[in-house]
N, C-alpha and C. Protein backbone atom coordinates (compact mmCIF):
# COMPACT_ATOMS: atom_id res chain seq x y z
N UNK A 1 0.85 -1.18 0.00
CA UNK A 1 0.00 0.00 0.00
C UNK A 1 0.89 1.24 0.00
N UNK A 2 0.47 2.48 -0.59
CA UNK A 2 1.59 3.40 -0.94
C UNK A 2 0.67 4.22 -0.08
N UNK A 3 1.39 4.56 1.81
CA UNK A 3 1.10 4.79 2.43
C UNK A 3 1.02 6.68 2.01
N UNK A 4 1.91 7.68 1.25
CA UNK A 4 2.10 8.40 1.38
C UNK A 4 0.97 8.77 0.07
N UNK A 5 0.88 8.28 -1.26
CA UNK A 5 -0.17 8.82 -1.59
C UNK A 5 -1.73 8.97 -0.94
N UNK A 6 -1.69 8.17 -0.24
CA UNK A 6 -3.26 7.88 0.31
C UNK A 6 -3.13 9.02 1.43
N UNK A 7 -2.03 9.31 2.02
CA UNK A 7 -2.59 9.96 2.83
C UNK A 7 -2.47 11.79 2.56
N UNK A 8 -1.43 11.91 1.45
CA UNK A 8 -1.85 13.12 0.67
C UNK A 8 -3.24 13.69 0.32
N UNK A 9 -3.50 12.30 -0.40
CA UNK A 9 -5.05 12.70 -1.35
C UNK A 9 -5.88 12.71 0.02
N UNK A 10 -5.91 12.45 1.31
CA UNK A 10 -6.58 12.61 2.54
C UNK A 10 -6.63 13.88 2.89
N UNK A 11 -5.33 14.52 3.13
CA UNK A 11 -4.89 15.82 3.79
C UNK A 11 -5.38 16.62 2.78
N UNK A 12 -5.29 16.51 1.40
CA UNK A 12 -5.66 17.52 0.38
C UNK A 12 -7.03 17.81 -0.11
N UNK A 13 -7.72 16.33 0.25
CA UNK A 13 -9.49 16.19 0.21
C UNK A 13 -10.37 16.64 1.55
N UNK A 14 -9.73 16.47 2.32
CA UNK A 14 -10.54 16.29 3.85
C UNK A 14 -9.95 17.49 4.85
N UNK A 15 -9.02 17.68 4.76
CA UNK A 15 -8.36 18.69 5.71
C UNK A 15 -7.90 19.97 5.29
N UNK A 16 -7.03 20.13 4.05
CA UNK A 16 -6.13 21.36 3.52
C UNK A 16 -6.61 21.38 2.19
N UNK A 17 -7.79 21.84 1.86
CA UNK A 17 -8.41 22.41 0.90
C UNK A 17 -8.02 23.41 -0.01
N UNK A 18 -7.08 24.28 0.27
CA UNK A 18 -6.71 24.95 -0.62
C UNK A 18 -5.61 24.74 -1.34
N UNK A 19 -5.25 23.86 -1.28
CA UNK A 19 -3.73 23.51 -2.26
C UNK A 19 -3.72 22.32 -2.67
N UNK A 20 -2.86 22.47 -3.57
CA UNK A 20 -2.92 21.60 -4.77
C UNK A 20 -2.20 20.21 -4.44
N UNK A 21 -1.31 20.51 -3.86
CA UNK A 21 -0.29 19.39 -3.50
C UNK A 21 0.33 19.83 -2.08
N UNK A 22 1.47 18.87 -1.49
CA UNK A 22 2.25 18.73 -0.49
C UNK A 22 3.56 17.85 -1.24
N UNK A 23 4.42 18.94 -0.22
CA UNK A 23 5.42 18.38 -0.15
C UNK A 23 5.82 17.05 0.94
N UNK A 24 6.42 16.29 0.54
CA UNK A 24 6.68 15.58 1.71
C UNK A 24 7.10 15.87 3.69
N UNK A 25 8.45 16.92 3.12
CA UNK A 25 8.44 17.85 4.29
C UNK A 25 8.21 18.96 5.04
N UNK A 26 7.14 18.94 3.96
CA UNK A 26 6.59 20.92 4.27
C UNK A 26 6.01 20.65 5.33
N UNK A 27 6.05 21.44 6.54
CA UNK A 27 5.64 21.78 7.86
C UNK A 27 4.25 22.22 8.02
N UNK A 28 3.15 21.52 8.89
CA UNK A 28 2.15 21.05 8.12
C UNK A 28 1.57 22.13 9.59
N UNK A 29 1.80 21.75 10.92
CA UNK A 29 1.25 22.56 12.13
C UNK A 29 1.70 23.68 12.37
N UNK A 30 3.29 23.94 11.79
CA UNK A 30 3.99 25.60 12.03
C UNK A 30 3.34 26.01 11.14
N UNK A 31 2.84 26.09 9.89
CA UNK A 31 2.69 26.87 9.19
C UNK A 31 1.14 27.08 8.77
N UNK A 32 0.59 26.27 10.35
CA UNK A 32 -1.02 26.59 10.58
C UNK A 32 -2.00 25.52 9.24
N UNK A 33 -1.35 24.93 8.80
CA UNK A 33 -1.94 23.65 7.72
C UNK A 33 -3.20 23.12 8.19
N UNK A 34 -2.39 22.75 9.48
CA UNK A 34 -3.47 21.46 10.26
C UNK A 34 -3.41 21.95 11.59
N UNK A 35 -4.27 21.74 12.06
CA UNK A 35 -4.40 22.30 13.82
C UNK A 35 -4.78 20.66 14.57
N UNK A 36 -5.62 21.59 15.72
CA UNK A 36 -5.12 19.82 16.94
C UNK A 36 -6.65 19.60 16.18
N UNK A 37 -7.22 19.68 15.74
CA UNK A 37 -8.90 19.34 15.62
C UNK A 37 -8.57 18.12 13.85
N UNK A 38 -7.85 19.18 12.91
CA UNK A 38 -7.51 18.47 11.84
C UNK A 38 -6.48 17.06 12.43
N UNK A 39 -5.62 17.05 13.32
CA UNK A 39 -5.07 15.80 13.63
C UNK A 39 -5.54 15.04 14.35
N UNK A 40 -6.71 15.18 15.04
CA UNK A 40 -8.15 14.39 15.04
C UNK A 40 -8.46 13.54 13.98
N UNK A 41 -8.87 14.35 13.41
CA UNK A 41 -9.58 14.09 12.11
C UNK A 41 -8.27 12.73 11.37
N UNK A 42 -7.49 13.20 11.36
CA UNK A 42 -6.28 12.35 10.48
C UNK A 42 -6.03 10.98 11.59
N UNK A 43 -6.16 11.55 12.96
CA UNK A 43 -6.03 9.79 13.65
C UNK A 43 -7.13 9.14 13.51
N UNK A 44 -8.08 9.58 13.22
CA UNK A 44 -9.46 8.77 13.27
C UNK A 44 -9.34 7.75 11.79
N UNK A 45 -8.66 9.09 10.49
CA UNK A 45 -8.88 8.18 9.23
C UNK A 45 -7.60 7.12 8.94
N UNK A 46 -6.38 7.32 9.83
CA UNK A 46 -5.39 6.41 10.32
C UNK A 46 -5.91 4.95 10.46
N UNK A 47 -7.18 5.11 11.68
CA UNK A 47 -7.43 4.03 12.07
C UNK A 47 -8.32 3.18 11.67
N UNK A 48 -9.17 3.79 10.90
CA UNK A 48 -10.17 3.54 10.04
C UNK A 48 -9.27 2.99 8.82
N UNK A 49 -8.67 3.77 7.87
CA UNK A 49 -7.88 3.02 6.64
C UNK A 49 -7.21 1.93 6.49
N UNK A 50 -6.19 2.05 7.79
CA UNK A 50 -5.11 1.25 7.93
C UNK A 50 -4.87 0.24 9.16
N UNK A 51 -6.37 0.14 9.99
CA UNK A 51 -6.69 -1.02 10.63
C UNK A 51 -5.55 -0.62 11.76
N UNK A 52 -5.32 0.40 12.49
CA UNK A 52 -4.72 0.20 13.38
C UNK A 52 -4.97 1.61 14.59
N UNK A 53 -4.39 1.23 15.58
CA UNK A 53 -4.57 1.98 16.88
C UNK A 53 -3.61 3.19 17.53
N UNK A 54 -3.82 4.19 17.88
CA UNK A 54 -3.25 4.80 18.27
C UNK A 54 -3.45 5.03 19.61
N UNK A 55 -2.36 4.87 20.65
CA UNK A 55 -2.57 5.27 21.78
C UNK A 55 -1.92 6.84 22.71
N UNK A 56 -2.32 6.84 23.33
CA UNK A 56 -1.96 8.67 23.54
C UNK A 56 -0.52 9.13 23.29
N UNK A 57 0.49 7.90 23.18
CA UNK A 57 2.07 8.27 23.28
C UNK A 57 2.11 9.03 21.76
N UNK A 58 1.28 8.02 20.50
CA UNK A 58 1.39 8.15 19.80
C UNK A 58 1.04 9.46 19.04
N UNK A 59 0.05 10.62 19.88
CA UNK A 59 -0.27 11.28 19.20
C UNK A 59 0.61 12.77 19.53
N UNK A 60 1.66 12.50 19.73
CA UNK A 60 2.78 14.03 19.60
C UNK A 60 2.34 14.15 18.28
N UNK A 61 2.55 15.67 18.58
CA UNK A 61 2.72 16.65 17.15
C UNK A 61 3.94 16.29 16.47
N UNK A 62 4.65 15.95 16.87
CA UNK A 62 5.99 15.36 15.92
C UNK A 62 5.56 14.20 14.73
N UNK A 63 4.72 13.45 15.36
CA UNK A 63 4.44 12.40 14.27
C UNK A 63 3.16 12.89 13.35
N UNK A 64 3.13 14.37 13.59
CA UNK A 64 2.19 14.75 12.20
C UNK A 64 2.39 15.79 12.13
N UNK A 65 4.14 16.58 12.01
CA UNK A 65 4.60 17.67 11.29
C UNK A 65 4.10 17.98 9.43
N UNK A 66 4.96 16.73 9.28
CA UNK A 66 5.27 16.78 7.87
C UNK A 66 4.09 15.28 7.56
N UNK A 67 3.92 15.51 5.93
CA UNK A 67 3.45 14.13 5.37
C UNK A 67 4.28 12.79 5.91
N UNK A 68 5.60 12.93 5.97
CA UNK A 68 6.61 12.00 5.88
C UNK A 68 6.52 11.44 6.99
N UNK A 69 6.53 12.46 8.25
CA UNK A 69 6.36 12.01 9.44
C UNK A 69 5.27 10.89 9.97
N UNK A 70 3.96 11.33 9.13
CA UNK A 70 2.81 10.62 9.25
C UNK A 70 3.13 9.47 8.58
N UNK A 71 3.53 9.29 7.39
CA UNK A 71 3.91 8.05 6.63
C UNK A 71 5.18 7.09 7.58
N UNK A 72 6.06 8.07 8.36
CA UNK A 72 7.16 7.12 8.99
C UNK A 72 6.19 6.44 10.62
N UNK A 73 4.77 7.12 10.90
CA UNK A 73 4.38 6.70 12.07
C UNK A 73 3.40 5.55 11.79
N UNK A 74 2.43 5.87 10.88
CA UNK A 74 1.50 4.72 9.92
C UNK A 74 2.25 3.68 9.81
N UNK A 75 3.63 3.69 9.34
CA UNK A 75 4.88 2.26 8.92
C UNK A 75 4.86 1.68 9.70
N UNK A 76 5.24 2.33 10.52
CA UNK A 76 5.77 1.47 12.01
C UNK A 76 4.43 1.18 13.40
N UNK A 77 3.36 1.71 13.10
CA UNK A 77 2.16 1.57 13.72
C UNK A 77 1.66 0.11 12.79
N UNK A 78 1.94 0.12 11.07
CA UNK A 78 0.79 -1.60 10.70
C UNK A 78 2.08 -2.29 11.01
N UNK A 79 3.56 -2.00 11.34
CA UNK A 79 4.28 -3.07 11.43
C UNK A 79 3.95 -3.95 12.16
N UNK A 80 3.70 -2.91 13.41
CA UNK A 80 3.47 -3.50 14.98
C UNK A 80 2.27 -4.55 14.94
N UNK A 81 1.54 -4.00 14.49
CA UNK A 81 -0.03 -4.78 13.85
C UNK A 81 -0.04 -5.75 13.34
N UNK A 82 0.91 -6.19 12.37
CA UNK A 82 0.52 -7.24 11.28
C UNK A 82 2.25 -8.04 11.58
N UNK A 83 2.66 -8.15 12.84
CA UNK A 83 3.86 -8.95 12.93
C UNK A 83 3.25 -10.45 13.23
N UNK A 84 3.52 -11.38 12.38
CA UNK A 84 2.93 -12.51 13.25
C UNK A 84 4.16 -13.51 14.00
């Protein structure tokens, strides 16, 4: 699953409406993108898409600066998930 398109076309459909695209590391909360209500919104469709859980450690603002960040926390959140 190509964790980073899906969650572009998310942020660009559902949350950050006015632009066209994202960069991978463009700074998504400094530069007022996404607030704490939009990273709501993005853990809910996290858990919903990609079958997995977030627990309170998980939700620093660090792991939803950038797209990349979200894509490096999603990775390692279905790893944990789907290790058998």
């Amino acid at each position: 699953m190509d964790y980073k398109e899906t969650i572009k076309k998310y942020l660009l459909n559902e949350v950050i409406h006015d632009m066209s695209d994202l960069e991978d590391n463009q700074q998504l909360i400094d530069s007022g993108l996404i607030d704490s209500i939009s990273i709501v919104k993005v853990i809910i469709f996290f858990e919903n898409e990609f079958d997995i859980s977030f627990e309170e450690k998980d939700m620093s603002p660090i792991n939803f600066e950038t797209v990349q960040a979200m894509v490096d926390t999603v990775s390692k959140k279905t790893q944990k998930y789907h290790i058998y």
